[in-house]
Each structure stands twice: as C-alpha cells, then as structure tokens.
N, C-alpha and C. Protein backbone atom coordinates (compact mmCIF):
# COMPACT_ATOMS: atom_id res chain seq x y z
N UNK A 1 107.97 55.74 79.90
CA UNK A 1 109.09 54.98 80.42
C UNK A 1 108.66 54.26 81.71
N UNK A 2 108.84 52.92 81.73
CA UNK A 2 108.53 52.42 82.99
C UNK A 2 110.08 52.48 83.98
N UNK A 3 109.20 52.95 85.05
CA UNK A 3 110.16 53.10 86.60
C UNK A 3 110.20 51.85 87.54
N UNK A 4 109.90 50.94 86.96
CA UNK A 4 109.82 50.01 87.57
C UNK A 4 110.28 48.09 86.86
N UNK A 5 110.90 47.25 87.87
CA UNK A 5 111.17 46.07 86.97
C UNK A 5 110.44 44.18 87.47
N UNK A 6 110.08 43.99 86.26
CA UNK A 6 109.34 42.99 86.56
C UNK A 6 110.39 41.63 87.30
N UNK A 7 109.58 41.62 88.66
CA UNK A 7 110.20 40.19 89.56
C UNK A 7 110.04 38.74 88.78
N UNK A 8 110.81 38.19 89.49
CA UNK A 8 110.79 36.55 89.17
C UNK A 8 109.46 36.23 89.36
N UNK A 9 108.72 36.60 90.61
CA UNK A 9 107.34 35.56 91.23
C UNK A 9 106.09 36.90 90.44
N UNK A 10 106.48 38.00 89.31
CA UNK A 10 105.64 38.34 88.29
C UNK A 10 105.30 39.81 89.16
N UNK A 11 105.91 40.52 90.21
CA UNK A 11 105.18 41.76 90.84
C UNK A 11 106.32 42.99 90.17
N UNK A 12 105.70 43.74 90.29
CA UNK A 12 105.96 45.26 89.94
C UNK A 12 106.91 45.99 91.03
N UNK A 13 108.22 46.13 90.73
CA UNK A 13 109.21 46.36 91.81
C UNK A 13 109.85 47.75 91.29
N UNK A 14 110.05 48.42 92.10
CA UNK A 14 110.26 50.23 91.71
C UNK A 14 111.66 50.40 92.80
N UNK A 15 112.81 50.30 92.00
CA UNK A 15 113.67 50.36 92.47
C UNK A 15 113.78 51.63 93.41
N UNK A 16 113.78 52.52 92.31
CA UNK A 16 113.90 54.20 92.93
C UNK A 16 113.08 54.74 94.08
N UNK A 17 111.70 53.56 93.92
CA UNK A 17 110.63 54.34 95.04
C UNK A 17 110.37 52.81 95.91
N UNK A 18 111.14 52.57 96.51
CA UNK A 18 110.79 51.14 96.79
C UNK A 18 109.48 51.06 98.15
N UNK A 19 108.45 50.22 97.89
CA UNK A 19 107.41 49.95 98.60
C UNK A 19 107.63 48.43 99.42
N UNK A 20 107.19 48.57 100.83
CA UNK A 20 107.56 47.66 101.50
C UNK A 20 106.54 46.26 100.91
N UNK A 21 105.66 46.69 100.47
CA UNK A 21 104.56 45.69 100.32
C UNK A 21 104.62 45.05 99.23
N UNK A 22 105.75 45.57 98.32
CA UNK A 22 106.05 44.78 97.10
C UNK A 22 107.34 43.65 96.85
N UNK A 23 107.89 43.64 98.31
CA UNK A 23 109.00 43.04 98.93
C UNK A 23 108.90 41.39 98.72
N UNK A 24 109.20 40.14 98.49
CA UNK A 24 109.32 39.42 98.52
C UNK A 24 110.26 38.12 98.54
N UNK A 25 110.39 37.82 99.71
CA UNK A 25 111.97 36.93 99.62
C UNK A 25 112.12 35.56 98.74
N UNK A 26 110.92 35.22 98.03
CA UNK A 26 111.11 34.21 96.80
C UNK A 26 111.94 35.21 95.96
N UNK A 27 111.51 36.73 95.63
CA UNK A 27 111.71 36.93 94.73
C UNK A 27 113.58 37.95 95.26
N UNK A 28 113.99 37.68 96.04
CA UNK A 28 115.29 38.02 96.78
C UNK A 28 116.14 36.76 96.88
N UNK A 29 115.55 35.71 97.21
CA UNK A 29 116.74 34.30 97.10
C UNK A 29 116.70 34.03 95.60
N UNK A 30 115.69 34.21 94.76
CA UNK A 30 116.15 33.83 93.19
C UNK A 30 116.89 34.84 92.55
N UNK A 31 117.03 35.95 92.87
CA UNK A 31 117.70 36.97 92.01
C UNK A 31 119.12 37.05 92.97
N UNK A 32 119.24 36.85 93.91
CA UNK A 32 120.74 36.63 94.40
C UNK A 32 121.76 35.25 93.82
N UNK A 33 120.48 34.32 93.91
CA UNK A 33 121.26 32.93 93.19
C UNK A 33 121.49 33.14 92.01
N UNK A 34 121.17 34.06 91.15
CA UNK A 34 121.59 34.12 89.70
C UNK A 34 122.58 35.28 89.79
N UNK A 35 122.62 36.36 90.40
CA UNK A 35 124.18 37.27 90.52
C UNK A 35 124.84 36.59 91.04
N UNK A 36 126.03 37.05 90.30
CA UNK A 36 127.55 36.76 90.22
C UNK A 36 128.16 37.54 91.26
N UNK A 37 128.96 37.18 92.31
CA UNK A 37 129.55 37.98 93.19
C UNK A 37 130.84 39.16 92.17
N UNK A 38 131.78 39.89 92.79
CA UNK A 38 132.95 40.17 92.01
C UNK A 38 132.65 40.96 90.21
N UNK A 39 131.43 41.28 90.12
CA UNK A 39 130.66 41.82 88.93
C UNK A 39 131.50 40.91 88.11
N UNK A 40 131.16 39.47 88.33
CA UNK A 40 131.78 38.46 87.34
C UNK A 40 132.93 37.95 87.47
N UNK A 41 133.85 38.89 87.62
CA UNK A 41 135.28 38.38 87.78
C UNK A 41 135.70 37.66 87.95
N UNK A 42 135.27 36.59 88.59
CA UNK A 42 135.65 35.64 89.67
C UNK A 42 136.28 34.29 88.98
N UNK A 43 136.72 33.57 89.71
CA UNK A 43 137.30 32.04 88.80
C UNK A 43 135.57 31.47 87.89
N UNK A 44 134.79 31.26 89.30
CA UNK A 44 134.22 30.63 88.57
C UNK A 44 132.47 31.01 89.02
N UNK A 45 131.43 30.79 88.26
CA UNK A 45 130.16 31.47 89.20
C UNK A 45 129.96 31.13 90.58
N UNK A 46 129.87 32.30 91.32
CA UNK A 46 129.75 32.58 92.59
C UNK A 46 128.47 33.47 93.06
N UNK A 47 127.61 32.88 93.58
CA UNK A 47 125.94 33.79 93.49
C UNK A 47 126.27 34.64 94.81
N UNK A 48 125.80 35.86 95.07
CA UNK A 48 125.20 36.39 96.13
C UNK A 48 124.76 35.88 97.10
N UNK A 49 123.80 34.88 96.64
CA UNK A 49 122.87 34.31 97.67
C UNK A 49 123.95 33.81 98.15
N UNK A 50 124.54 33.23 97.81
CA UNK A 50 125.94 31.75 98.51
C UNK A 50 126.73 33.06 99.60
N UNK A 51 127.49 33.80 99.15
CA UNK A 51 128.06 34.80 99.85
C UNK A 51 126.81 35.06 101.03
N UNK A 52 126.01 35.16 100.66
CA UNK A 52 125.34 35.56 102.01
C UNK A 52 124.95 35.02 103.15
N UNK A 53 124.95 33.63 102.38
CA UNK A 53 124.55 32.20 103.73
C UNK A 53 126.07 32.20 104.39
N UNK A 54 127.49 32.19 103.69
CA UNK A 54 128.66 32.40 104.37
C UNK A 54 128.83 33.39 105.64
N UNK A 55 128.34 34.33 105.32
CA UNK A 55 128.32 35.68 106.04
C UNK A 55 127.68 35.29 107.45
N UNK A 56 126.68 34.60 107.27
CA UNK A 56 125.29 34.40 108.41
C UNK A 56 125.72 32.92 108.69
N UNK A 57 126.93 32.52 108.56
CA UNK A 57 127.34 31.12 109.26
C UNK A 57 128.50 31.64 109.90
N UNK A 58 129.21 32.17 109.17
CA UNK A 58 130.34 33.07 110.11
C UNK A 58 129.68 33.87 111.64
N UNK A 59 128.75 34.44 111.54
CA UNK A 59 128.07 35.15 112.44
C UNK A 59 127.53 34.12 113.96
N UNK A 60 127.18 32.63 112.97
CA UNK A 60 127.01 31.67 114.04
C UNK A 60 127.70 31.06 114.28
N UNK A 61 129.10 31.16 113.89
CA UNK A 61 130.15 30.21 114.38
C UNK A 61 131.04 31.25 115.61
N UNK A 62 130.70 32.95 115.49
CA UNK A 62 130.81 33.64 115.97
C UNK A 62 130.21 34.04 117.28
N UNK A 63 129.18 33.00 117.71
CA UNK A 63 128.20 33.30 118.66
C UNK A 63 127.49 34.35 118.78
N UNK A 64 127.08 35.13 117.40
CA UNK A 64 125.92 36.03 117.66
C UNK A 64 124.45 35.65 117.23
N UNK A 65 123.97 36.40 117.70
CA UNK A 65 122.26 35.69 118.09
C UNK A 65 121.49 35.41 116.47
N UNK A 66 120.45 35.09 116.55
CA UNK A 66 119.76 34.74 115.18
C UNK A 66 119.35 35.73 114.37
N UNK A 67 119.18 36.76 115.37
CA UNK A 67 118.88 38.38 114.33
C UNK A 67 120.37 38.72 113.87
N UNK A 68 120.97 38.64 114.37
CA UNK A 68 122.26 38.72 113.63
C UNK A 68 122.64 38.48 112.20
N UNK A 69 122.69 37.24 112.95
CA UNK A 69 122.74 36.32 111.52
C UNK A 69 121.55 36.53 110.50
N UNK A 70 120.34 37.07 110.81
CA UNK A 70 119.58 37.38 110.06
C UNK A 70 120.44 38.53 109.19
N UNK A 71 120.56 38.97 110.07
CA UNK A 71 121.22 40.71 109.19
C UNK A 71 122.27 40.54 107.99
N UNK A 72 122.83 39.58 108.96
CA UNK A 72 124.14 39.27 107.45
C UNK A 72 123.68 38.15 106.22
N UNK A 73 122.73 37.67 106.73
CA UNK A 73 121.83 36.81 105.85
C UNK A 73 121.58 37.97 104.41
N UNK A 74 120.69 38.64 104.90
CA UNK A 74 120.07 40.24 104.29
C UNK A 74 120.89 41.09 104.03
N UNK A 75 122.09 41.47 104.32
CA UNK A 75 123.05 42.79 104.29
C UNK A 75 123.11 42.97 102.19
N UNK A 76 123.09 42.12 101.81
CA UNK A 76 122.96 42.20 100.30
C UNK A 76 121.93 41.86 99.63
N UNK A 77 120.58 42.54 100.82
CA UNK A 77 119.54 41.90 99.82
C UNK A 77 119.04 43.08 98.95
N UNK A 78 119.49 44.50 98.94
CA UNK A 78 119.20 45.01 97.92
C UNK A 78 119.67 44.62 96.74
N UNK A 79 120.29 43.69 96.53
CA UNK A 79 121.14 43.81 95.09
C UNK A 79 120.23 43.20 93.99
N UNK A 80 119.36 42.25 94.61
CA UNK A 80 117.90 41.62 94.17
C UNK A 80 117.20 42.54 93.41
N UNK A 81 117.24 43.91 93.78
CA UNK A 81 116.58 44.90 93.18
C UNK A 81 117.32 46.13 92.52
N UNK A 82 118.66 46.42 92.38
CA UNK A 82 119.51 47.04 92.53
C UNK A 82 120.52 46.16 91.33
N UNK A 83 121.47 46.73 91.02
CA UNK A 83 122.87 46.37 90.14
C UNK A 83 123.92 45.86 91.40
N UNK A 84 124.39 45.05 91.37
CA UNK A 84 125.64 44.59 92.15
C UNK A 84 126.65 46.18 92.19
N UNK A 85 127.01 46.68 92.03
CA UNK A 85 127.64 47.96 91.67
C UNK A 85 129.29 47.67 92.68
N UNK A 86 130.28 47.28 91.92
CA UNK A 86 131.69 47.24 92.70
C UNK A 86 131.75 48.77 93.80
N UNK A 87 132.61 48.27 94.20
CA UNK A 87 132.57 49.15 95.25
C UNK A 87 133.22 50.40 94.83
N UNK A 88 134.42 50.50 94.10
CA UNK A 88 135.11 51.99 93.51
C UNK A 88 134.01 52.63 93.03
N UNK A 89 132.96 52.15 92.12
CA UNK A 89 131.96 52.86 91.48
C UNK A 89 130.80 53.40 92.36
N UNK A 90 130.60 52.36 93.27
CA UNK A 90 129.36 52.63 94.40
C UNK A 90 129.62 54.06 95.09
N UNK A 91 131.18 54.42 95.47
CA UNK A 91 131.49 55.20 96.19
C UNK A 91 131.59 56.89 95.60
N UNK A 92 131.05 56.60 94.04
CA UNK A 92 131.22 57.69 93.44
C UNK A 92 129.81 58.02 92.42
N UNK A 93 128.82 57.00 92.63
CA UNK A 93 128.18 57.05 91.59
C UNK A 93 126.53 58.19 92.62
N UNK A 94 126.14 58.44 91.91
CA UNK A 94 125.08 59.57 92.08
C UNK A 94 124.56 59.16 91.11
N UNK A 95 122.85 59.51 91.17
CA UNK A 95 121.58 59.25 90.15
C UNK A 95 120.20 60.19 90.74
N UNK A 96 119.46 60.45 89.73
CA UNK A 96 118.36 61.13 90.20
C UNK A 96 117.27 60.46 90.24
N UNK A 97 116.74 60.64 90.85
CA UNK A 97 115.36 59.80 91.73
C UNK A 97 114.69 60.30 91.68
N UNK A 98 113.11 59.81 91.63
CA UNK A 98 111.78 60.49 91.47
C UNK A 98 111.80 61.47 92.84
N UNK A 99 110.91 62.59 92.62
CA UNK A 99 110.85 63.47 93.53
C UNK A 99 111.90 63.88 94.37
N UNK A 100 113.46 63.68 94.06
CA UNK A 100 114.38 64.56 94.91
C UNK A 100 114.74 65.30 93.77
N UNK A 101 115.07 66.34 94.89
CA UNK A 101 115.69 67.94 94.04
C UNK A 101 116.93 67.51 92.97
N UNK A 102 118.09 66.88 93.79
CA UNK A 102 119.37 66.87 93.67
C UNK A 102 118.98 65.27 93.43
N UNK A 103 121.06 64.90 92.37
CA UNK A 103 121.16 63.50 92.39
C UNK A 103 121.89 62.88 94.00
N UNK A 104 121.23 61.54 93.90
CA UNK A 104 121.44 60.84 95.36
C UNK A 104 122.38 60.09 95.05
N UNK A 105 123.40 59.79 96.39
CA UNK A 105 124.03 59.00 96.77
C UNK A 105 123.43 57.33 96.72
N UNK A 106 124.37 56.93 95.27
CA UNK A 106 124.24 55.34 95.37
C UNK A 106 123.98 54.35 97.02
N UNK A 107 124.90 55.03 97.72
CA UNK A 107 124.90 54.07 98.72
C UNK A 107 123.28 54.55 100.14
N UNK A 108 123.17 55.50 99.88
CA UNK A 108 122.02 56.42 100.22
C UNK A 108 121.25 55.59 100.32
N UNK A 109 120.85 55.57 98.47
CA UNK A 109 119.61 55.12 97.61
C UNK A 109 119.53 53.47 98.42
N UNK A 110 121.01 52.84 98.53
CA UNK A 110 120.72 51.66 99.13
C UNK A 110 120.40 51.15 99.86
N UNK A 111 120.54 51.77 101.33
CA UNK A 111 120.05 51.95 102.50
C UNK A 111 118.65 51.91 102.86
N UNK A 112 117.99 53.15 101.84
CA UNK A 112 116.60 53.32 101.66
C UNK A 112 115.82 52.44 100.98
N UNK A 113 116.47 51.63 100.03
CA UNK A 113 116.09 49.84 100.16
C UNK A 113 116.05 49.17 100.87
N UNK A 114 117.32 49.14 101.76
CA UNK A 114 117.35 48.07 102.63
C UNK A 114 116.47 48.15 103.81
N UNK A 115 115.82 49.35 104.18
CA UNK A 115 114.85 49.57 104.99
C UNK A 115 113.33 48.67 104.42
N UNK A 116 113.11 49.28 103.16
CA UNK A 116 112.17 48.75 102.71
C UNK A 116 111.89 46.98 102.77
N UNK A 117 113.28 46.77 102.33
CA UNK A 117 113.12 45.32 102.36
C UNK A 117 112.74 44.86 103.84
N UNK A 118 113.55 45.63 104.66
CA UNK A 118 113.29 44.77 106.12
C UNK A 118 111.75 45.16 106.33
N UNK A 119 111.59 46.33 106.17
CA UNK A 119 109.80 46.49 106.53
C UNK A 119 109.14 45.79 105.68
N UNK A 120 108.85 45.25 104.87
CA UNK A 120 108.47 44.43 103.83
C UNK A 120 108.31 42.78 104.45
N UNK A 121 109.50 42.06 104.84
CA UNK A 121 109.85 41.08 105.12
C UNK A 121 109.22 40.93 107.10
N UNK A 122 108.70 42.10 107.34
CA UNK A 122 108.40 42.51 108.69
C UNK A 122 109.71 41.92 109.99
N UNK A 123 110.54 42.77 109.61
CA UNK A 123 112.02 43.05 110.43
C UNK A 123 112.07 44.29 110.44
N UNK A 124 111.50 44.89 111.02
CA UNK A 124 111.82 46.90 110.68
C UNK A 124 112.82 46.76 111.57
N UNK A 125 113.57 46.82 112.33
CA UNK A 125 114.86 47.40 113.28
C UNK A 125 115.86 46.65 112.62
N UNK A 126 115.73 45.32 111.59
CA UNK A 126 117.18 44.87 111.07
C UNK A 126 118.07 45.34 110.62
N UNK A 127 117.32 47.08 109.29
CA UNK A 127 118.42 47.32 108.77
C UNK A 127 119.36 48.31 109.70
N UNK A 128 119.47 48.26 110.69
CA UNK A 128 120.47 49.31 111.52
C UNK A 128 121.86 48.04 112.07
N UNK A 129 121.00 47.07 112.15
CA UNK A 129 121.86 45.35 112.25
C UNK A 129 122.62 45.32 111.21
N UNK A 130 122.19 45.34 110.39
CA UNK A 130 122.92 45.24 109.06
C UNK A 130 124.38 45.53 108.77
N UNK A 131 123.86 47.37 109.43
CA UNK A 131 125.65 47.94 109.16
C UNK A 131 126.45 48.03 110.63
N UNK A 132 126.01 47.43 111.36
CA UNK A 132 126.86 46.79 112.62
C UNK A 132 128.17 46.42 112.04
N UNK A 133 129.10 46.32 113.33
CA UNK A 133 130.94 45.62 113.19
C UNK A 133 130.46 44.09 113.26
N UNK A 134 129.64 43.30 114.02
CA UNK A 134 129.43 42.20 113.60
C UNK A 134 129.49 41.52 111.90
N UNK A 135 128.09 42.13 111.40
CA UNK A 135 128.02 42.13 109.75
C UNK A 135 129.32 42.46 108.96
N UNK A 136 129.87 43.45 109.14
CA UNK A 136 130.76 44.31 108.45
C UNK A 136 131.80 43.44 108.65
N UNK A 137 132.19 42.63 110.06
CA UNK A 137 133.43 42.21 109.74
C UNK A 137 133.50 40.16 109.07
N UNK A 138 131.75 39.94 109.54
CA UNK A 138 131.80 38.64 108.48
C UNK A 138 131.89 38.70 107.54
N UNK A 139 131.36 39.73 106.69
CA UNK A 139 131.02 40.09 105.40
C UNK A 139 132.74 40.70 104.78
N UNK A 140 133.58 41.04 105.47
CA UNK A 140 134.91 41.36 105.15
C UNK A 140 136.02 39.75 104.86
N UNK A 141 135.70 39.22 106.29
CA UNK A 141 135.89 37.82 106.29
C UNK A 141 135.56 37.09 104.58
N UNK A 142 134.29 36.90 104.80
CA UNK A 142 134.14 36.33 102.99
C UNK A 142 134.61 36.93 101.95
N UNK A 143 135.00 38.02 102.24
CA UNK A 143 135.61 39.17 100.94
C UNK A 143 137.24 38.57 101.06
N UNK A 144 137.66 38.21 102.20
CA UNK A 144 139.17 38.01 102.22
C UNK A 144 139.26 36.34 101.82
N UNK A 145 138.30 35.46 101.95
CA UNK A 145 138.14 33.98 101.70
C UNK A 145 138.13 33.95 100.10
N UNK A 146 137.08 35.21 99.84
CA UNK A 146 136.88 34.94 98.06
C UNK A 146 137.93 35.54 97.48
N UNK A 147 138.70 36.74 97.95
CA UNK A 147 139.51 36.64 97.09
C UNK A 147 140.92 35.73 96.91
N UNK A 148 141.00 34.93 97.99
CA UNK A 148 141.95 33.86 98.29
C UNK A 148 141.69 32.52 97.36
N UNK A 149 140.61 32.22 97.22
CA UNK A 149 139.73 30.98 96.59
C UNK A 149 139.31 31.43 95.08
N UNK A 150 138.88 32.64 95.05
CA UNK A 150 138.37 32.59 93.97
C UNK A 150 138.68 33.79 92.93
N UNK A 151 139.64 34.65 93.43
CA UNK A 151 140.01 35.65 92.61
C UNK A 151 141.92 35.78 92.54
N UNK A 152 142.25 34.70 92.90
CA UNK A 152 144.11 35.01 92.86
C UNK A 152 144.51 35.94 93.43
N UNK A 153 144.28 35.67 95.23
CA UNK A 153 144.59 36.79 95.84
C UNK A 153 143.81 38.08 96.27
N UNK A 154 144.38 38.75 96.80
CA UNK A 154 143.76 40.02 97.28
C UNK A 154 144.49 41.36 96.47
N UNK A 155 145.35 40.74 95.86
CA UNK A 155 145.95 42.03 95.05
C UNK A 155 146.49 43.30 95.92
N UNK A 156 147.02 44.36 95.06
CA UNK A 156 146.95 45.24 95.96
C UNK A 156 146.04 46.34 97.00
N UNK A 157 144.80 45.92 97.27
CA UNK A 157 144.14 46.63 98.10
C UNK A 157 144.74 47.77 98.62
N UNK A 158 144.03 48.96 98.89
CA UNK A 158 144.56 50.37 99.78
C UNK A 158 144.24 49.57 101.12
N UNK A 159 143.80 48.94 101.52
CA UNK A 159 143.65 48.51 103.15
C UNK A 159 144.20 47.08 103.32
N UNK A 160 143.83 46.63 104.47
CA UNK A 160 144.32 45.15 104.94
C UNK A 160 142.98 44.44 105.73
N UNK A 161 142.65 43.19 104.70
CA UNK A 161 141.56 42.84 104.88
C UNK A 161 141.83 42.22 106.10
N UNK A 162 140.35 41.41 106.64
CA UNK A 162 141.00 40.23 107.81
C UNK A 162 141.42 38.59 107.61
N UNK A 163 141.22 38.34 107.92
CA UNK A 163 142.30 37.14 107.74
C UNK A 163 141.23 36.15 107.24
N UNK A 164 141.28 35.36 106.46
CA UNK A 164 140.15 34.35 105.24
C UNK A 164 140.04 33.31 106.70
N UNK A 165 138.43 33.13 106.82
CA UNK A 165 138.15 31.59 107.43
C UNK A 165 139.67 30.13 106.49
N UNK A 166 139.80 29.57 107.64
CA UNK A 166 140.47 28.28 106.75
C UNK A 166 139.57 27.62 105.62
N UNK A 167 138.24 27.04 106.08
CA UNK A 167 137.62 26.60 104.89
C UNK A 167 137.11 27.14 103.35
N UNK A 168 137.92 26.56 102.57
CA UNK A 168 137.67 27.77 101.53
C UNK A 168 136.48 27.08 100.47
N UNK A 169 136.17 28.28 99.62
CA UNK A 169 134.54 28.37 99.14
C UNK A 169 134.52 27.50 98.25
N UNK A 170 133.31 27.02 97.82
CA UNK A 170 133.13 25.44 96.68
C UNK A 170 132.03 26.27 96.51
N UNK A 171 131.81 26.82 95.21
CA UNK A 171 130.98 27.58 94.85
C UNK A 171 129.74 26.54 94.37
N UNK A 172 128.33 26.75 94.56
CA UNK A 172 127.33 25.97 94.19
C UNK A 172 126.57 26.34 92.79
N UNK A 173 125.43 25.37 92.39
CA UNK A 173 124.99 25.70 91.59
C UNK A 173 123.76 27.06 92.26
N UNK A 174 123.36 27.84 91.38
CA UNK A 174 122.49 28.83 91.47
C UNK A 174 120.90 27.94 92.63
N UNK A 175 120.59 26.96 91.74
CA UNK A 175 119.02 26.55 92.27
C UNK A 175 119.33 26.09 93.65
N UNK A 176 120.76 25.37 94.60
CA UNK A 176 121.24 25.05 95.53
C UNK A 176 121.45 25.99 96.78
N UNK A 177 121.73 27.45 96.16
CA UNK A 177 122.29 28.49 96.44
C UNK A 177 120.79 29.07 97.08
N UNK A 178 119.96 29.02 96.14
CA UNK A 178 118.26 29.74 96.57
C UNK A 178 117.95 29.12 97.50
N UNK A 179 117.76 27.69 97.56
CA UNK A 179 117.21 26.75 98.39
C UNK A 179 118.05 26.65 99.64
N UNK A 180 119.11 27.62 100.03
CA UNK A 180 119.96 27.34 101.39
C UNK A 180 119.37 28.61 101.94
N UNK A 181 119.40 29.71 100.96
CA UNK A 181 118.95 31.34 101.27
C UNK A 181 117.67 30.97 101.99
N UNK A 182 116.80 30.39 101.14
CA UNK A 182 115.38 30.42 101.91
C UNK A 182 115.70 29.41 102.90
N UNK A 183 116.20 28.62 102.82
CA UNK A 183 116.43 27.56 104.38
C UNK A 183 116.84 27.70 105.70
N UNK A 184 117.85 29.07 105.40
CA UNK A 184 118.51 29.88 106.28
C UNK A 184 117.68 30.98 106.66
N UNK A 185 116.78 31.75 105.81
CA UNK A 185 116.04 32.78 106.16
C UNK A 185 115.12 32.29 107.07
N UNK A 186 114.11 31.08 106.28
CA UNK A 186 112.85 30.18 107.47
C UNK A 186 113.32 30.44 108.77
N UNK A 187 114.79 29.36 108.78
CA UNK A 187 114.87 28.75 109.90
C UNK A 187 115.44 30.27 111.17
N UNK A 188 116.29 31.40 110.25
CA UNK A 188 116.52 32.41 111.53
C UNK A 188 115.35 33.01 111.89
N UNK A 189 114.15 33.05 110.91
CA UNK A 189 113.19 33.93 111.33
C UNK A 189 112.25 33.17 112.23
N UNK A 190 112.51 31.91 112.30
CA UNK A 190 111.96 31.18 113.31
C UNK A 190 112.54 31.42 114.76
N UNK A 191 113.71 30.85 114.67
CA UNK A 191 114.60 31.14 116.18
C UNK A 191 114.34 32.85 116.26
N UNK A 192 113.92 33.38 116.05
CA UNK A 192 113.95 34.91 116.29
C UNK A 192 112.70 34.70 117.02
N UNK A 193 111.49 34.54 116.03
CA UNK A 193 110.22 34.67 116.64
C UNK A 193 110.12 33.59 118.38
N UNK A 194 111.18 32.88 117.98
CA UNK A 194 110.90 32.03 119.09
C UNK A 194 111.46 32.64 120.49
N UNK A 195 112.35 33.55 120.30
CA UNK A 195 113.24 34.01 121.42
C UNK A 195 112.31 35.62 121.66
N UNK A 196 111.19 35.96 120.69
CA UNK A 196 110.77 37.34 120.86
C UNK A 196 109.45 36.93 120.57
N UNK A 197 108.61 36.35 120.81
CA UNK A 197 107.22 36.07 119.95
C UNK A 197 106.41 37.35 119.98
C-alpha cells in the first residue's frame, strides 16, 4: 500500500509523515486552485487558493505586517495535502498514523503539517502566526462574506459570525486563482525578507 500521494510538479508527498523537504508551493497554489471551498456546496466554484488571497488582503487592509499576511496567505495550506474536511467532521474525526500508538486528532495531524509546510517553505515560526486572533478573525470574516455571497446566508450557526467585508466575492477561474496565490506569496515573502534579511 502506498502512504504516500503523487504532487502536481511529480514529488512523493506523505501526508501522515510529512517531510519538510518535500514541500512545494507550485505544488500548494495548484492544488488549492482546484479545491472547492464549502466541500462543494457553494453557489458556484470557489478555490481555496481564492479564499486565501481574501484572508491575506483583509489582514492588509487591517494594517498587519507582511508575515501576517503571510500566515493567512498559508493558514489553509495543508489542505494541498490533506482533504478539505468541514468542520463538524474535523472536530470529531481521529485516524491512525504511522508509528503512533493511539488514533490522532484530525486537527493535531493538521498542525503537524502545517509546521512542515512552513519549515519546508523556510518560515519555521509562521505556523504559531497562523492560529493567531489576527488570522482567525480574517479567515472568519471570509467565512461570513462566503456565506452571504455564496451559500444563502449563514443559516443557523451555534455561534455569531463577524460581520461580511462590504465587497462581496466574484469567484475566479482556478488557473487565475494559482497565479494570485503565487503572486501574493513572492511578493509577502519578499517584503518580509526585506524588513528581516
């Protein structure tokens, strides 16, 4: 049985055991532009990648710094390697993993990606950025925009989201969607290096 799934740019990616050195953000902006936000649901296709450049423009319309916005850039870049997994299910789902005793926590297992990816991408301190109130509350923001724009509402939720940006989402094509991810990634990891060389 192979433990592992073949990338877009052709490398050997091991979800369960993830290696920083097998990390690649060609192969993270093309597999976000082809997921569907909403595990489909949605009015109409809506990529990841797109949700994520939202997130990391909110962050700069917010005045936080370029690692920031890096973070919320990234906050969904496991899913590249990973199942989109809704959130009722994420919060309950467990799986067993090479070399642990016991089955792990979905959201665990994700974390321990998202490390990888940042060490990979050489950002090791991002993923602690990631789950910051900054991230968490742009990334809520686009959750309250999409379901306004693109899902009929917010329905009944157990909580109360925050309030949707006014501009609402014009969902792109997938190849448009990659080409902003990597445009946005270049350009924060530039202003980063430039403010920290």
């Amino acid at each position: 049985m192979n433990n592992w799934i073949h990338t877009f740019t052709g490398r050997r990616f091991y979800p369960l055991n993830p290696r920083p050195d097998d990390v690649c953000i060609e192969d993270i902006a093309h597999a976000l532009a082809l997921k569907c936000r909403w595990t489909g649901h949605c009015a109409t296709f809506y990529s990841i990648a797109q949700h994520s450049v939202h997130v990391a423009q909110e962050l700069r319309k917010g005045g936080h710094s370029a690692r920031v916005q890096l973070a919320g850039l990234l906050h969904d870049a496991g899913e590249a390697y990973l199942p989109d997994v809704a959130s009722p299910i994420k919060h309950a789902m467990r799986f067993a993993v090479p070399d642990a005793t016991d089955p792990v926590d979905f959201r665990l297992h994700e974390a321990v990606l998202l490390r990888a990816i940042c060490d990979g991408l050489g950002l090791p301190d991002l993923a602690a950025v990631m789950d910051g109130p900054a991230v968490r509350t742009a990334d809520l923001v686009m959750l309250a925009t999409e379901a306004r724009d693109l899902m009929h509402g917010v329905g009944d939720w157990p909580w109360t989201p925050p309030s949707p940006r006014e501009r609402p989402v014009a969902p792109m094509p997938p190849a448009h969607c990659e080409t902003e991810f990597r445009s946005w990634f270049d350009g924060l990891c530039a202003e980063c290096k430039a403010v920290d060389p």
